[in-house]
PDB file of N, CA and C in Angstrom:
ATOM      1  N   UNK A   1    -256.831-236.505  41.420  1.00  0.00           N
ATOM      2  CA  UNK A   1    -256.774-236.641  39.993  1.00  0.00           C
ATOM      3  C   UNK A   1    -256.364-238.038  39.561  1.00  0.00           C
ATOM      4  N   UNK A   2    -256.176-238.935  40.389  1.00  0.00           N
ATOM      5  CA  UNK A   2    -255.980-239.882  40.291  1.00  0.00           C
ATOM      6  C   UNK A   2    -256.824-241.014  40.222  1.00  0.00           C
ATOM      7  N   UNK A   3    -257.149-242.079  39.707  1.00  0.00           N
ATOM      8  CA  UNK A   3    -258.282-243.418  39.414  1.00  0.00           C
ATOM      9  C   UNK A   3    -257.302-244.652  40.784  1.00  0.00           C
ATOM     10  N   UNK A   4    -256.417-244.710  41.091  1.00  0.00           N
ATOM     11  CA  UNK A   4    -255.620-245.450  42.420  1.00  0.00           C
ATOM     12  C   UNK A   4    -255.801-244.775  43.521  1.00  0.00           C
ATOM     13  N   UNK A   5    -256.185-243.667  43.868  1.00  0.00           N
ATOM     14  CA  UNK A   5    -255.946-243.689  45.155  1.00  0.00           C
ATOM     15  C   UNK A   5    -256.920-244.017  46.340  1.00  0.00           C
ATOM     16  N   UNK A   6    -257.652-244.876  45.971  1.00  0.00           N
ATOM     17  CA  UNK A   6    -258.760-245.387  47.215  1.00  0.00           C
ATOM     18  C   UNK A   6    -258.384-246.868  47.546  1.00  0.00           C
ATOM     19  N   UNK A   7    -257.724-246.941  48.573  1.00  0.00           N
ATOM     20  CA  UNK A   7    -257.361-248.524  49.193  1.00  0.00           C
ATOM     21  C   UNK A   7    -258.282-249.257  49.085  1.00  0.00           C
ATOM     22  N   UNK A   8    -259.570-248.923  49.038  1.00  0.00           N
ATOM     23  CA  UNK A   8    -260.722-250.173  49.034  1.00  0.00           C
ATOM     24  C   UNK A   8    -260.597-250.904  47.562  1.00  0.00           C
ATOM     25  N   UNK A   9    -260.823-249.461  46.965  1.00  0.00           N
ATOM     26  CA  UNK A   9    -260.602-250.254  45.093  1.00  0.00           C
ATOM     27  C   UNK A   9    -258.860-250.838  44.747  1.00  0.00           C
ATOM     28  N   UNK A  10    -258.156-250.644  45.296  1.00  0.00           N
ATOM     29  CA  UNK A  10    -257.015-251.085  45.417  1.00  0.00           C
ATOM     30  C   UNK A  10    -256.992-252.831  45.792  1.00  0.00           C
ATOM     31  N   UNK A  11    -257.734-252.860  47.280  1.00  0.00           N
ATOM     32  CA  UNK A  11    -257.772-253.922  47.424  1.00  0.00           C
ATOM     33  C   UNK A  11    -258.844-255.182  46.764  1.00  0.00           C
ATOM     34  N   UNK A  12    -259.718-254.372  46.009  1.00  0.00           N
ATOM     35  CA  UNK A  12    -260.671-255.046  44.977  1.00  0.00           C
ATOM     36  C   UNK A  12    -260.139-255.739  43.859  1.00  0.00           C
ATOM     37  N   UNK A  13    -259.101-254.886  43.171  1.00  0.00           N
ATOM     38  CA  UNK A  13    -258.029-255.107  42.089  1.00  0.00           C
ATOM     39  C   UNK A  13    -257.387-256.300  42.352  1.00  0.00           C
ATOM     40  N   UNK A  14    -257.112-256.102  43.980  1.00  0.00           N
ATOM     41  CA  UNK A  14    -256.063-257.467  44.507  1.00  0.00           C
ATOM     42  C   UNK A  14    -257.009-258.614  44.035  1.00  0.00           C
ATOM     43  N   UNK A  15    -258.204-258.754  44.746  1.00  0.00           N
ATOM     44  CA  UNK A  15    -259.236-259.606  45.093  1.00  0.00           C
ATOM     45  C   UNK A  15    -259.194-260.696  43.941  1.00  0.00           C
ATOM     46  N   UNK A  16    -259.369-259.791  42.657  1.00  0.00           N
ATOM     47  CA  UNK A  16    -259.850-260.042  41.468  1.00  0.00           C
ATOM     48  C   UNK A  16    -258.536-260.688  40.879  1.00  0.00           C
ATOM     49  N   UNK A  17    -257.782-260.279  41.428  1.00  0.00           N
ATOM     50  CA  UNK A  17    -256.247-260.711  40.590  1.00  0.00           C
ATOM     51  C   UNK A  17    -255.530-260.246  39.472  1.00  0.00           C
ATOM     52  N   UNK A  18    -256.454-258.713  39.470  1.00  0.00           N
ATOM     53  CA  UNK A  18    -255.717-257.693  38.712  1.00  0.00           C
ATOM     54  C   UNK A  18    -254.364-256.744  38.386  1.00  0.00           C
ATOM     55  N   UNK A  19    -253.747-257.131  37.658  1.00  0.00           N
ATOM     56  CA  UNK A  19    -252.498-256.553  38.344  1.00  0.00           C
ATOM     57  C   UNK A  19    -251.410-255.380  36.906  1.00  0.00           C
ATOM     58  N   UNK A  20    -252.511-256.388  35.587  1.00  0.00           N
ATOM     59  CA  UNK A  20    -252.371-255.277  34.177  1.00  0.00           C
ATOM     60  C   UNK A  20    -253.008-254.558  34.293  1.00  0.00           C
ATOM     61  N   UNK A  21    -253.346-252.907  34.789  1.00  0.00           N
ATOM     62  CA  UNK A  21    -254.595-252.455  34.167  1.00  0.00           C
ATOM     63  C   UNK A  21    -254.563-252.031  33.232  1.00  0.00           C
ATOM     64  N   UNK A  22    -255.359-251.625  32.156  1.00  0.00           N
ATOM     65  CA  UNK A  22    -255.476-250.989  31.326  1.00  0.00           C
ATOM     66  C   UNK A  22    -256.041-249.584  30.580  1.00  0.00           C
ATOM     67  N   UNK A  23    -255.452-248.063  30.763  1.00  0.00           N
ATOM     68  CA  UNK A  23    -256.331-247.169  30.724  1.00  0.00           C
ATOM     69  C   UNK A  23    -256.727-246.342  29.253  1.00  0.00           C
ATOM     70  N   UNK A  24    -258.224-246.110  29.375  1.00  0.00           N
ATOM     71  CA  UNK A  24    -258.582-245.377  28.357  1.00  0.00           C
ATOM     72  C   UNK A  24    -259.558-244.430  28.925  1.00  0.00           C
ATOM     73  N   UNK A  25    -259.732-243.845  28.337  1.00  0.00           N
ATOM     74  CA  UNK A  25    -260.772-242.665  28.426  1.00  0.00           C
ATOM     75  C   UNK A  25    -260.950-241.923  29.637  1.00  0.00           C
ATOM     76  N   UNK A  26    -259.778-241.002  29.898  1.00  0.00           N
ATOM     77  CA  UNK A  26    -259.048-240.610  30.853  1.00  0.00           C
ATOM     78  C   UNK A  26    -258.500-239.359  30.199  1.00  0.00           C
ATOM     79  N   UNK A  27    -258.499-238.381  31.221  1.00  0.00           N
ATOM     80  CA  UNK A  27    -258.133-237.010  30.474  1.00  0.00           C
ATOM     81  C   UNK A  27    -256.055-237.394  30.983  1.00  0.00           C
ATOM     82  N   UNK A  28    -255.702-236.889  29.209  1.00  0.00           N
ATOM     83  CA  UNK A  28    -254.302-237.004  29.466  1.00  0.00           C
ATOM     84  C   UNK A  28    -253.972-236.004  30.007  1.00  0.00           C
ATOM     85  N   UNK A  29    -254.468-235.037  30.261  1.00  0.00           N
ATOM     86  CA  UNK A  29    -253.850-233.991  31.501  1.00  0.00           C
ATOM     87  C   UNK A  29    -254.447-233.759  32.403  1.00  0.00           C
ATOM     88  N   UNK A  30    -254.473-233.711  33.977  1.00  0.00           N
ATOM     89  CA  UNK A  30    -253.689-234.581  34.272  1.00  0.00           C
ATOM     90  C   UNK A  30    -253.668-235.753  34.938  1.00  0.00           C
ATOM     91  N   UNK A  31    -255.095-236.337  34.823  1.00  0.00           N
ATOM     92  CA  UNK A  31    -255.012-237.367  35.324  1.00  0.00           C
ATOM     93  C   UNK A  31    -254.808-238.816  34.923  1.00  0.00           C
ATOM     94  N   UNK A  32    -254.418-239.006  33.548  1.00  0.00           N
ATOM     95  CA  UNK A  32    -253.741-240.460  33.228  1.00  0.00           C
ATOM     96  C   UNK A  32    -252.180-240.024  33.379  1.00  0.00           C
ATOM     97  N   UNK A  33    -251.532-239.110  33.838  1.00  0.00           N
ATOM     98  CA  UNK A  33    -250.209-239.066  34.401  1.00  0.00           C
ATOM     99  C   UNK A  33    -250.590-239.732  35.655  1.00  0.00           C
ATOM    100  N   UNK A  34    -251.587-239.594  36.718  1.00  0.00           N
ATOM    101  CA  UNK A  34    -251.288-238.913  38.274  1.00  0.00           C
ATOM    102  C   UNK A  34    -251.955-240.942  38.140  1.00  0.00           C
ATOM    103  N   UNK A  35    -252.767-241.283  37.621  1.00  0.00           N
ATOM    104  CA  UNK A  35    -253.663-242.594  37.689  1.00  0.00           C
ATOM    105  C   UNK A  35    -251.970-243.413  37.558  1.00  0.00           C
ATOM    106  N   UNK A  36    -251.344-243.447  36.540  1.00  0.00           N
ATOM    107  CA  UNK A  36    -250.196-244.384  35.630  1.00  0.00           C
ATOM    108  C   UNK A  36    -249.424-244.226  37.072  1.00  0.00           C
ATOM    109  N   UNK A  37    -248.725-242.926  37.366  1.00  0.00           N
ATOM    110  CA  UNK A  37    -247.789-243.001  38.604  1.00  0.00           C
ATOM    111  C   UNK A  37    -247.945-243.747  39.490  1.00  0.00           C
ATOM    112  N   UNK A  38    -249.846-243.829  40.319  1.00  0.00           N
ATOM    113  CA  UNK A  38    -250.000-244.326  41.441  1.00  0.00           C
ATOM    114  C   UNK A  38    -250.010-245.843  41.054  1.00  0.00           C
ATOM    115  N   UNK A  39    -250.441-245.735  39.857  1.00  0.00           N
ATOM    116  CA  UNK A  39    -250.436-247.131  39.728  1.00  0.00           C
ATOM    117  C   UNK A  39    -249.423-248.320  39.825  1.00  0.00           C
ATOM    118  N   UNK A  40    -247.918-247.552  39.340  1.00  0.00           N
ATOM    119  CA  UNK A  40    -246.602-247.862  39.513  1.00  0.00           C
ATOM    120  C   UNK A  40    -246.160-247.942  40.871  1.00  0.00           C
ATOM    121  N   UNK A  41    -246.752-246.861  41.697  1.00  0.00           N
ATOM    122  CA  UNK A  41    -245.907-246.975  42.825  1.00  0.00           C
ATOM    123  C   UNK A  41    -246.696-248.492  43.565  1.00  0.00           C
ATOM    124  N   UNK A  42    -247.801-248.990  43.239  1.00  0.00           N
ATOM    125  CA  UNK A  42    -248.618-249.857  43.882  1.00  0.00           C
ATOM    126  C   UNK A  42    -248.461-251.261  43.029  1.00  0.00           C
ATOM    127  N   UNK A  43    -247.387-251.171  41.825  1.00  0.00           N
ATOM    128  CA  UNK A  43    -246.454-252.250  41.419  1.00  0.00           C
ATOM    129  C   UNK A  43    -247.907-253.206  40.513  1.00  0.00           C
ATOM    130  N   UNK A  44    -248.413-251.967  39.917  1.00  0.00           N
ATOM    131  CA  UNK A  44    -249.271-252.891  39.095  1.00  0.00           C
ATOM    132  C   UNK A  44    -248.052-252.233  37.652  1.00  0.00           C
ATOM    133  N   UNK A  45    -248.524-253.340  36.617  1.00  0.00           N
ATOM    134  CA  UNK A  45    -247.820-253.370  35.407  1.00  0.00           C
ATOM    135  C   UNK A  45    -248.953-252.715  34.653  1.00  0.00           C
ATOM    136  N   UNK A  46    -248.492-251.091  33.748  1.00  0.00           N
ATOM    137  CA  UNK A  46    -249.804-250.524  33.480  1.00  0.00           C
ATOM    138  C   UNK A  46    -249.718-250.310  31.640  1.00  0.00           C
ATOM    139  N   UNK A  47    -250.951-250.012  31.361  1.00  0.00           N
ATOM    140  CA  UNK A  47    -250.874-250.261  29.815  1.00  0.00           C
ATOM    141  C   UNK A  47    -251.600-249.315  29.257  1.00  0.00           C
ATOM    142  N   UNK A  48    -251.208-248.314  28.862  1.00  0.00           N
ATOM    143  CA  UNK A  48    -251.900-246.884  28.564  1.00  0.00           C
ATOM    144  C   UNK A  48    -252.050-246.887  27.410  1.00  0.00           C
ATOM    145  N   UNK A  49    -253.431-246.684  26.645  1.00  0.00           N
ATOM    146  CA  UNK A  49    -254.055-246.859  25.102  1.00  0.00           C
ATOM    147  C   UNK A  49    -253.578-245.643  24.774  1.00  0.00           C
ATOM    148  N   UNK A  50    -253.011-245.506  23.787  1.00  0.00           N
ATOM    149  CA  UNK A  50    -252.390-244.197  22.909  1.00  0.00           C
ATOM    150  C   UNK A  50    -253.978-243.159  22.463  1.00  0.00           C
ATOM    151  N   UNK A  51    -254.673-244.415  21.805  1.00  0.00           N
ATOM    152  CA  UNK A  51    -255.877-243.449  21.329  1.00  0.00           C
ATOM    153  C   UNK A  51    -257.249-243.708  21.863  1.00  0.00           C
ATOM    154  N   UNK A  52    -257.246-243.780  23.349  1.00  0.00           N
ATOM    155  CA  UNK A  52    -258.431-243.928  23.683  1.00  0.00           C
ATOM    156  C   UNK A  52    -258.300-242.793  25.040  1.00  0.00           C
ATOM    157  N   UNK A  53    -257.733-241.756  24.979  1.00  0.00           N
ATOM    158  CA  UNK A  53    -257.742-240.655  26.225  1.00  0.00           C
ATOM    159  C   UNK A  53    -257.578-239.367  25.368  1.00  0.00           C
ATOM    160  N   UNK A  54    -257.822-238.323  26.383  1.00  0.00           N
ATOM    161  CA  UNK A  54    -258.645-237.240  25.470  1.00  0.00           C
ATOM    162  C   UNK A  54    -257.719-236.108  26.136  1.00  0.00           C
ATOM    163  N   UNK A  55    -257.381-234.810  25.683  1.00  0.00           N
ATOM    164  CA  UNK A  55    -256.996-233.728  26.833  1.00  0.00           C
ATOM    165  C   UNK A  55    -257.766-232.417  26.372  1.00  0.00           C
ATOM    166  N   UNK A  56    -257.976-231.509  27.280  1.00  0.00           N
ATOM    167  CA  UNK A  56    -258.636-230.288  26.954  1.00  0.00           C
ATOM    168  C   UNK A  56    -257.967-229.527  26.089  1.00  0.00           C
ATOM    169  N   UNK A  57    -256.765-229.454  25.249  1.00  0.00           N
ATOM    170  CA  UNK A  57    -255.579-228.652  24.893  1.00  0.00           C
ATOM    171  C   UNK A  57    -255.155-229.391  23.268  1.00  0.00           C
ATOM    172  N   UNK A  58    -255.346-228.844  22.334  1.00  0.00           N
ATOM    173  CA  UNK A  58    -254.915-229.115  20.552  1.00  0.00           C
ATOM    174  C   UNK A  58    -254.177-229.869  20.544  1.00  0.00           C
ATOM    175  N   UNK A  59    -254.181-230.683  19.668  1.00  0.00           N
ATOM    176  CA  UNK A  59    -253.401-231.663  19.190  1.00  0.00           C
ATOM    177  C   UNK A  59    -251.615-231.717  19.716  1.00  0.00           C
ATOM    178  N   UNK A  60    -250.975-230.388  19.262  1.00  0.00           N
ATOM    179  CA  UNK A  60    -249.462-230.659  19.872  1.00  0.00           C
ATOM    180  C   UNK A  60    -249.320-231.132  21.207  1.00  0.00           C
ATOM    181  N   UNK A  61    -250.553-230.534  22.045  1.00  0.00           N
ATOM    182  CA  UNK A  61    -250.781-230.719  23.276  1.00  0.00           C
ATOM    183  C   UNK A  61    -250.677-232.273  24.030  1.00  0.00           C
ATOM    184  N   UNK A  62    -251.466-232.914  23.420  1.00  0.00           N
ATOM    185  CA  UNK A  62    -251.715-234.075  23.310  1.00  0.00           C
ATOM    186  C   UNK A  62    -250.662-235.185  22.889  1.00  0.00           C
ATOM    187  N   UNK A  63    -249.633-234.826  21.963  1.00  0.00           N
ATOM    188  CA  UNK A  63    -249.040-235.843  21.653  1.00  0.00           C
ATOM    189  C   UNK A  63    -247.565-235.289  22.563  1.00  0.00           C
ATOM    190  N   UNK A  64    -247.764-234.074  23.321  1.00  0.00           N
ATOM    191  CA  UNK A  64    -246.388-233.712  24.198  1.00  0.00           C
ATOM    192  C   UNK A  64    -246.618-234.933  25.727  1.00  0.00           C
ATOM    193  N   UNK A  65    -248.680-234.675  25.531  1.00  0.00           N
ATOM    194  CA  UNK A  65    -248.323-235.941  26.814  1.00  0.00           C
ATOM    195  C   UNK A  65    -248.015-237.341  26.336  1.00  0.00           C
ATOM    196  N   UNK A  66    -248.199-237.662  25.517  1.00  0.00           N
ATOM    197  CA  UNK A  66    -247.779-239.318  25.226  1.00  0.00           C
ATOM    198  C   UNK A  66    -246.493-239.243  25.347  1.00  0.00           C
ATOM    199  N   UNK A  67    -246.296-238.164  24.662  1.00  0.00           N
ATOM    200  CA  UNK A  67    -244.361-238.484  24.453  1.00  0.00           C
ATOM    201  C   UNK A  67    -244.211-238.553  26.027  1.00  0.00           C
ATOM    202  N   UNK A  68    -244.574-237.583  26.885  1.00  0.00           N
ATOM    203  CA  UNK A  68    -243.904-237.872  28.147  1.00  0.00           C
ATOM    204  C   UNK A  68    -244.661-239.066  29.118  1.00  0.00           C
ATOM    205  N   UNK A  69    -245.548-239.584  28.788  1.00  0.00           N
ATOM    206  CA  UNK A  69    -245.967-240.831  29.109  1.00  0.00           C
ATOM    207  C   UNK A  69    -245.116-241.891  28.620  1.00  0.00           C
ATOM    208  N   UNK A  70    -244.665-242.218  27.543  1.00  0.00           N
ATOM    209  CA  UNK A  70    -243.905-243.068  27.072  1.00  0.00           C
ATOM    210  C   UNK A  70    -242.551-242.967  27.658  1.00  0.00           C
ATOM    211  N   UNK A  71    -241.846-241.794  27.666  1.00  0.00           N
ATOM    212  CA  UNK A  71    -240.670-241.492  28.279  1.00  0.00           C
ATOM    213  C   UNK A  71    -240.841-242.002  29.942  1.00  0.00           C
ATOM    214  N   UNK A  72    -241.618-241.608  30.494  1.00  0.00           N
ATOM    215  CA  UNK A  72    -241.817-242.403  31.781  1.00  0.00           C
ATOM    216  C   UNK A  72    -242.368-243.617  32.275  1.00  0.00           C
ATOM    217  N   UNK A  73    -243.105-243.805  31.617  1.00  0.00           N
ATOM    218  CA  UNK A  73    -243.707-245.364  31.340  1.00  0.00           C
ATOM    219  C   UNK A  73    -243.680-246.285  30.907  1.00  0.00           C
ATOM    220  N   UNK A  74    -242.276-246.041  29.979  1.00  0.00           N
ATOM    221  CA  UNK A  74    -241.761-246.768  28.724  1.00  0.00           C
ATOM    222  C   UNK A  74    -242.885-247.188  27.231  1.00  0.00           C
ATOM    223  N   UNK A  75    -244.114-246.808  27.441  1.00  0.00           N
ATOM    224  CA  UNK A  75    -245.007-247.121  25.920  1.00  0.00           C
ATOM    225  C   UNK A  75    -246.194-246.914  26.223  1.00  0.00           C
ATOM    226  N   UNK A  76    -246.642-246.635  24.801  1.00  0.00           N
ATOM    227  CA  UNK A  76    -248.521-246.579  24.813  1.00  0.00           C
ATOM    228  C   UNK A  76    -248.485-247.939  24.074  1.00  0.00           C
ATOM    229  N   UNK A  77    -250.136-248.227  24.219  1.00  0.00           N
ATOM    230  CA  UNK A  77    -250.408-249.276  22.713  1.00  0.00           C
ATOM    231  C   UNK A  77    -251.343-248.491  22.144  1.00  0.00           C
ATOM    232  N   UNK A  78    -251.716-248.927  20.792  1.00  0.00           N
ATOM    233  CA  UNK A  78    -253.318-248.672  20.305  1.00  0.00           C
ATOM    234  C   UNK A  78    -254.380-249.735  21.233  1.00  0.00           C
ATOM    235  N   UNK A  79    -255.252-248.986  20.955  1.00  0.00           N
ATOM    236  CA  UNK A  79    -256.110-249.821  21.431  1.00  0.00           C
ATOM    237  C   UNK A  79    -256.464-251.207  20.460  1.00  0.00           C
ATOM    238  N   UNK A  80    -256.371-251.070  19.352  1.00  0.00           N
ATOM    239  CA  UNK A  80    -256.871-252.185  18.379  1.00  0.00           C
ATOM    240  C   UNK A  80    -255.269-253.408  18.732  1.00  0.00           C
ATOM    241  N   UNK A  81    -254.940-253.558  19.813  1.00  0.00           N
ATOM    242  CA  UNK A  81    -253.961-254.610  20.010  1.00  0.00           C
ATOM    243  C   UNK A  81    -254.368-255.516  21.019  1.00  0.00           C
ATOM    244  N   UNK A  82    -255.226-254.470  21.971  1.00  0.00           N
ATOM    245  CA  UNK A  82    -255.529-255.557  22.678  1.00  0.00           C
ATOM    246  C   UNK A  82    -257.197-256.112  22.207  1.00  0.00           C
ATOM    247  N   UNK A  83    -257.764-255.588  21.133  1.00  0.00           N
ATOM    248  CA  UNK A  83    -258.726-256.562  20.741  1.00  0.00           C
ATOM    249  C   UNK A  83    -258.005-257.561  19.925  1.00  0.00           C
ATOM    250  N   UNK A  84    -257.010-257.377  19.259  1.00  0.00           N
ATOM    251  CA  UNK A  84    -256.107-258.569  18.680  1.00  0.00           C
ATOM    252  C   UNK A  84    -255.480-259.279  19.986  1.00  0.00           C
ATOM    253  N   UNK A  85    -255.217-259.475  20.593  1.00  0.00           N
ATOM    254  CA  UNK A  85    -254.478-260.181  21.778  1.00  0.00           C
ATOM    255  C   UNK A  85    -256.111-260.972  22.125  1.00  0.00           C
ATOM    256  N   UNK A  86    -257.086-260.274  21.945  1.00  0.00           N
ATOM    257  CA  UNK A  86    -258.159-260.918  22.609  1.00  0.00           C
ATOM    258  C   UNK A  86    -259.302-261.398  22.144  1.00  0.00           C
ATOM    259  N   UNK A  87    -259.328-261.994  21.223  1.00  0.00           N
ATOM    260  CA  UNK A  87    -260.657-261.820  19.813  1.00  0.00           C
ATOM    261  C   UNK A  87    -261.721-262.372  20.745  1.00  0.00           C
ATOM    262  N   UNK A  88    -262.812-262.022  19.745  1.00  0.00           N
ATOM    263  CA  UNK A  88    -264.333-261.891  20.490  1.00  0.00           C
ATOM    264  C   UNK A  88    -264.294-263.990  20.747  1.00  0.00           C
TER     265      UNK A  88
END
């Protein structure tokens, strides 16, 4: 359930000199938990879009995982920050 756990793409990330990733469009249950974790344990610095991931489960549902994404991850962003951080 995880987007980290294949050493090859791991070491691609290295290659490239990737080390922010950034996730969207990723089901928040449960795999932008299980992606964010591995990603931590592999000491990348990770940046989870508040409104660009989706979960199978209503709205309360959804904002119980951010809250506990944030609580463990310390933050979401919007996505409209990093097109401001990055203009065309």
């Amino acid at each position: 359930m995880s987007g980290c756990w294949d050493p090859r793409l791991d070491s691609l990330r290295r290659n490239v000199q990737l080390d922010t990733p950034r996730f969207a469009g990723i089901k928040l249950d449960p795999c932008l938990p299980h992606t964010l974790a591995d990603a931590s344990f592999l000491r990348y610095d990770t940046v989870p879009f508040e409104d660009r991931g989706a979960t199978t489960n209503p709205g309360l549902c959804q904002e119980a995982k951010l809250l506990n994404i944030r609580q463990i991850f310390g933050s979401t962003v919007p996505s409209a920050a990093l097109l401001q951080s990055h203009p065309a």
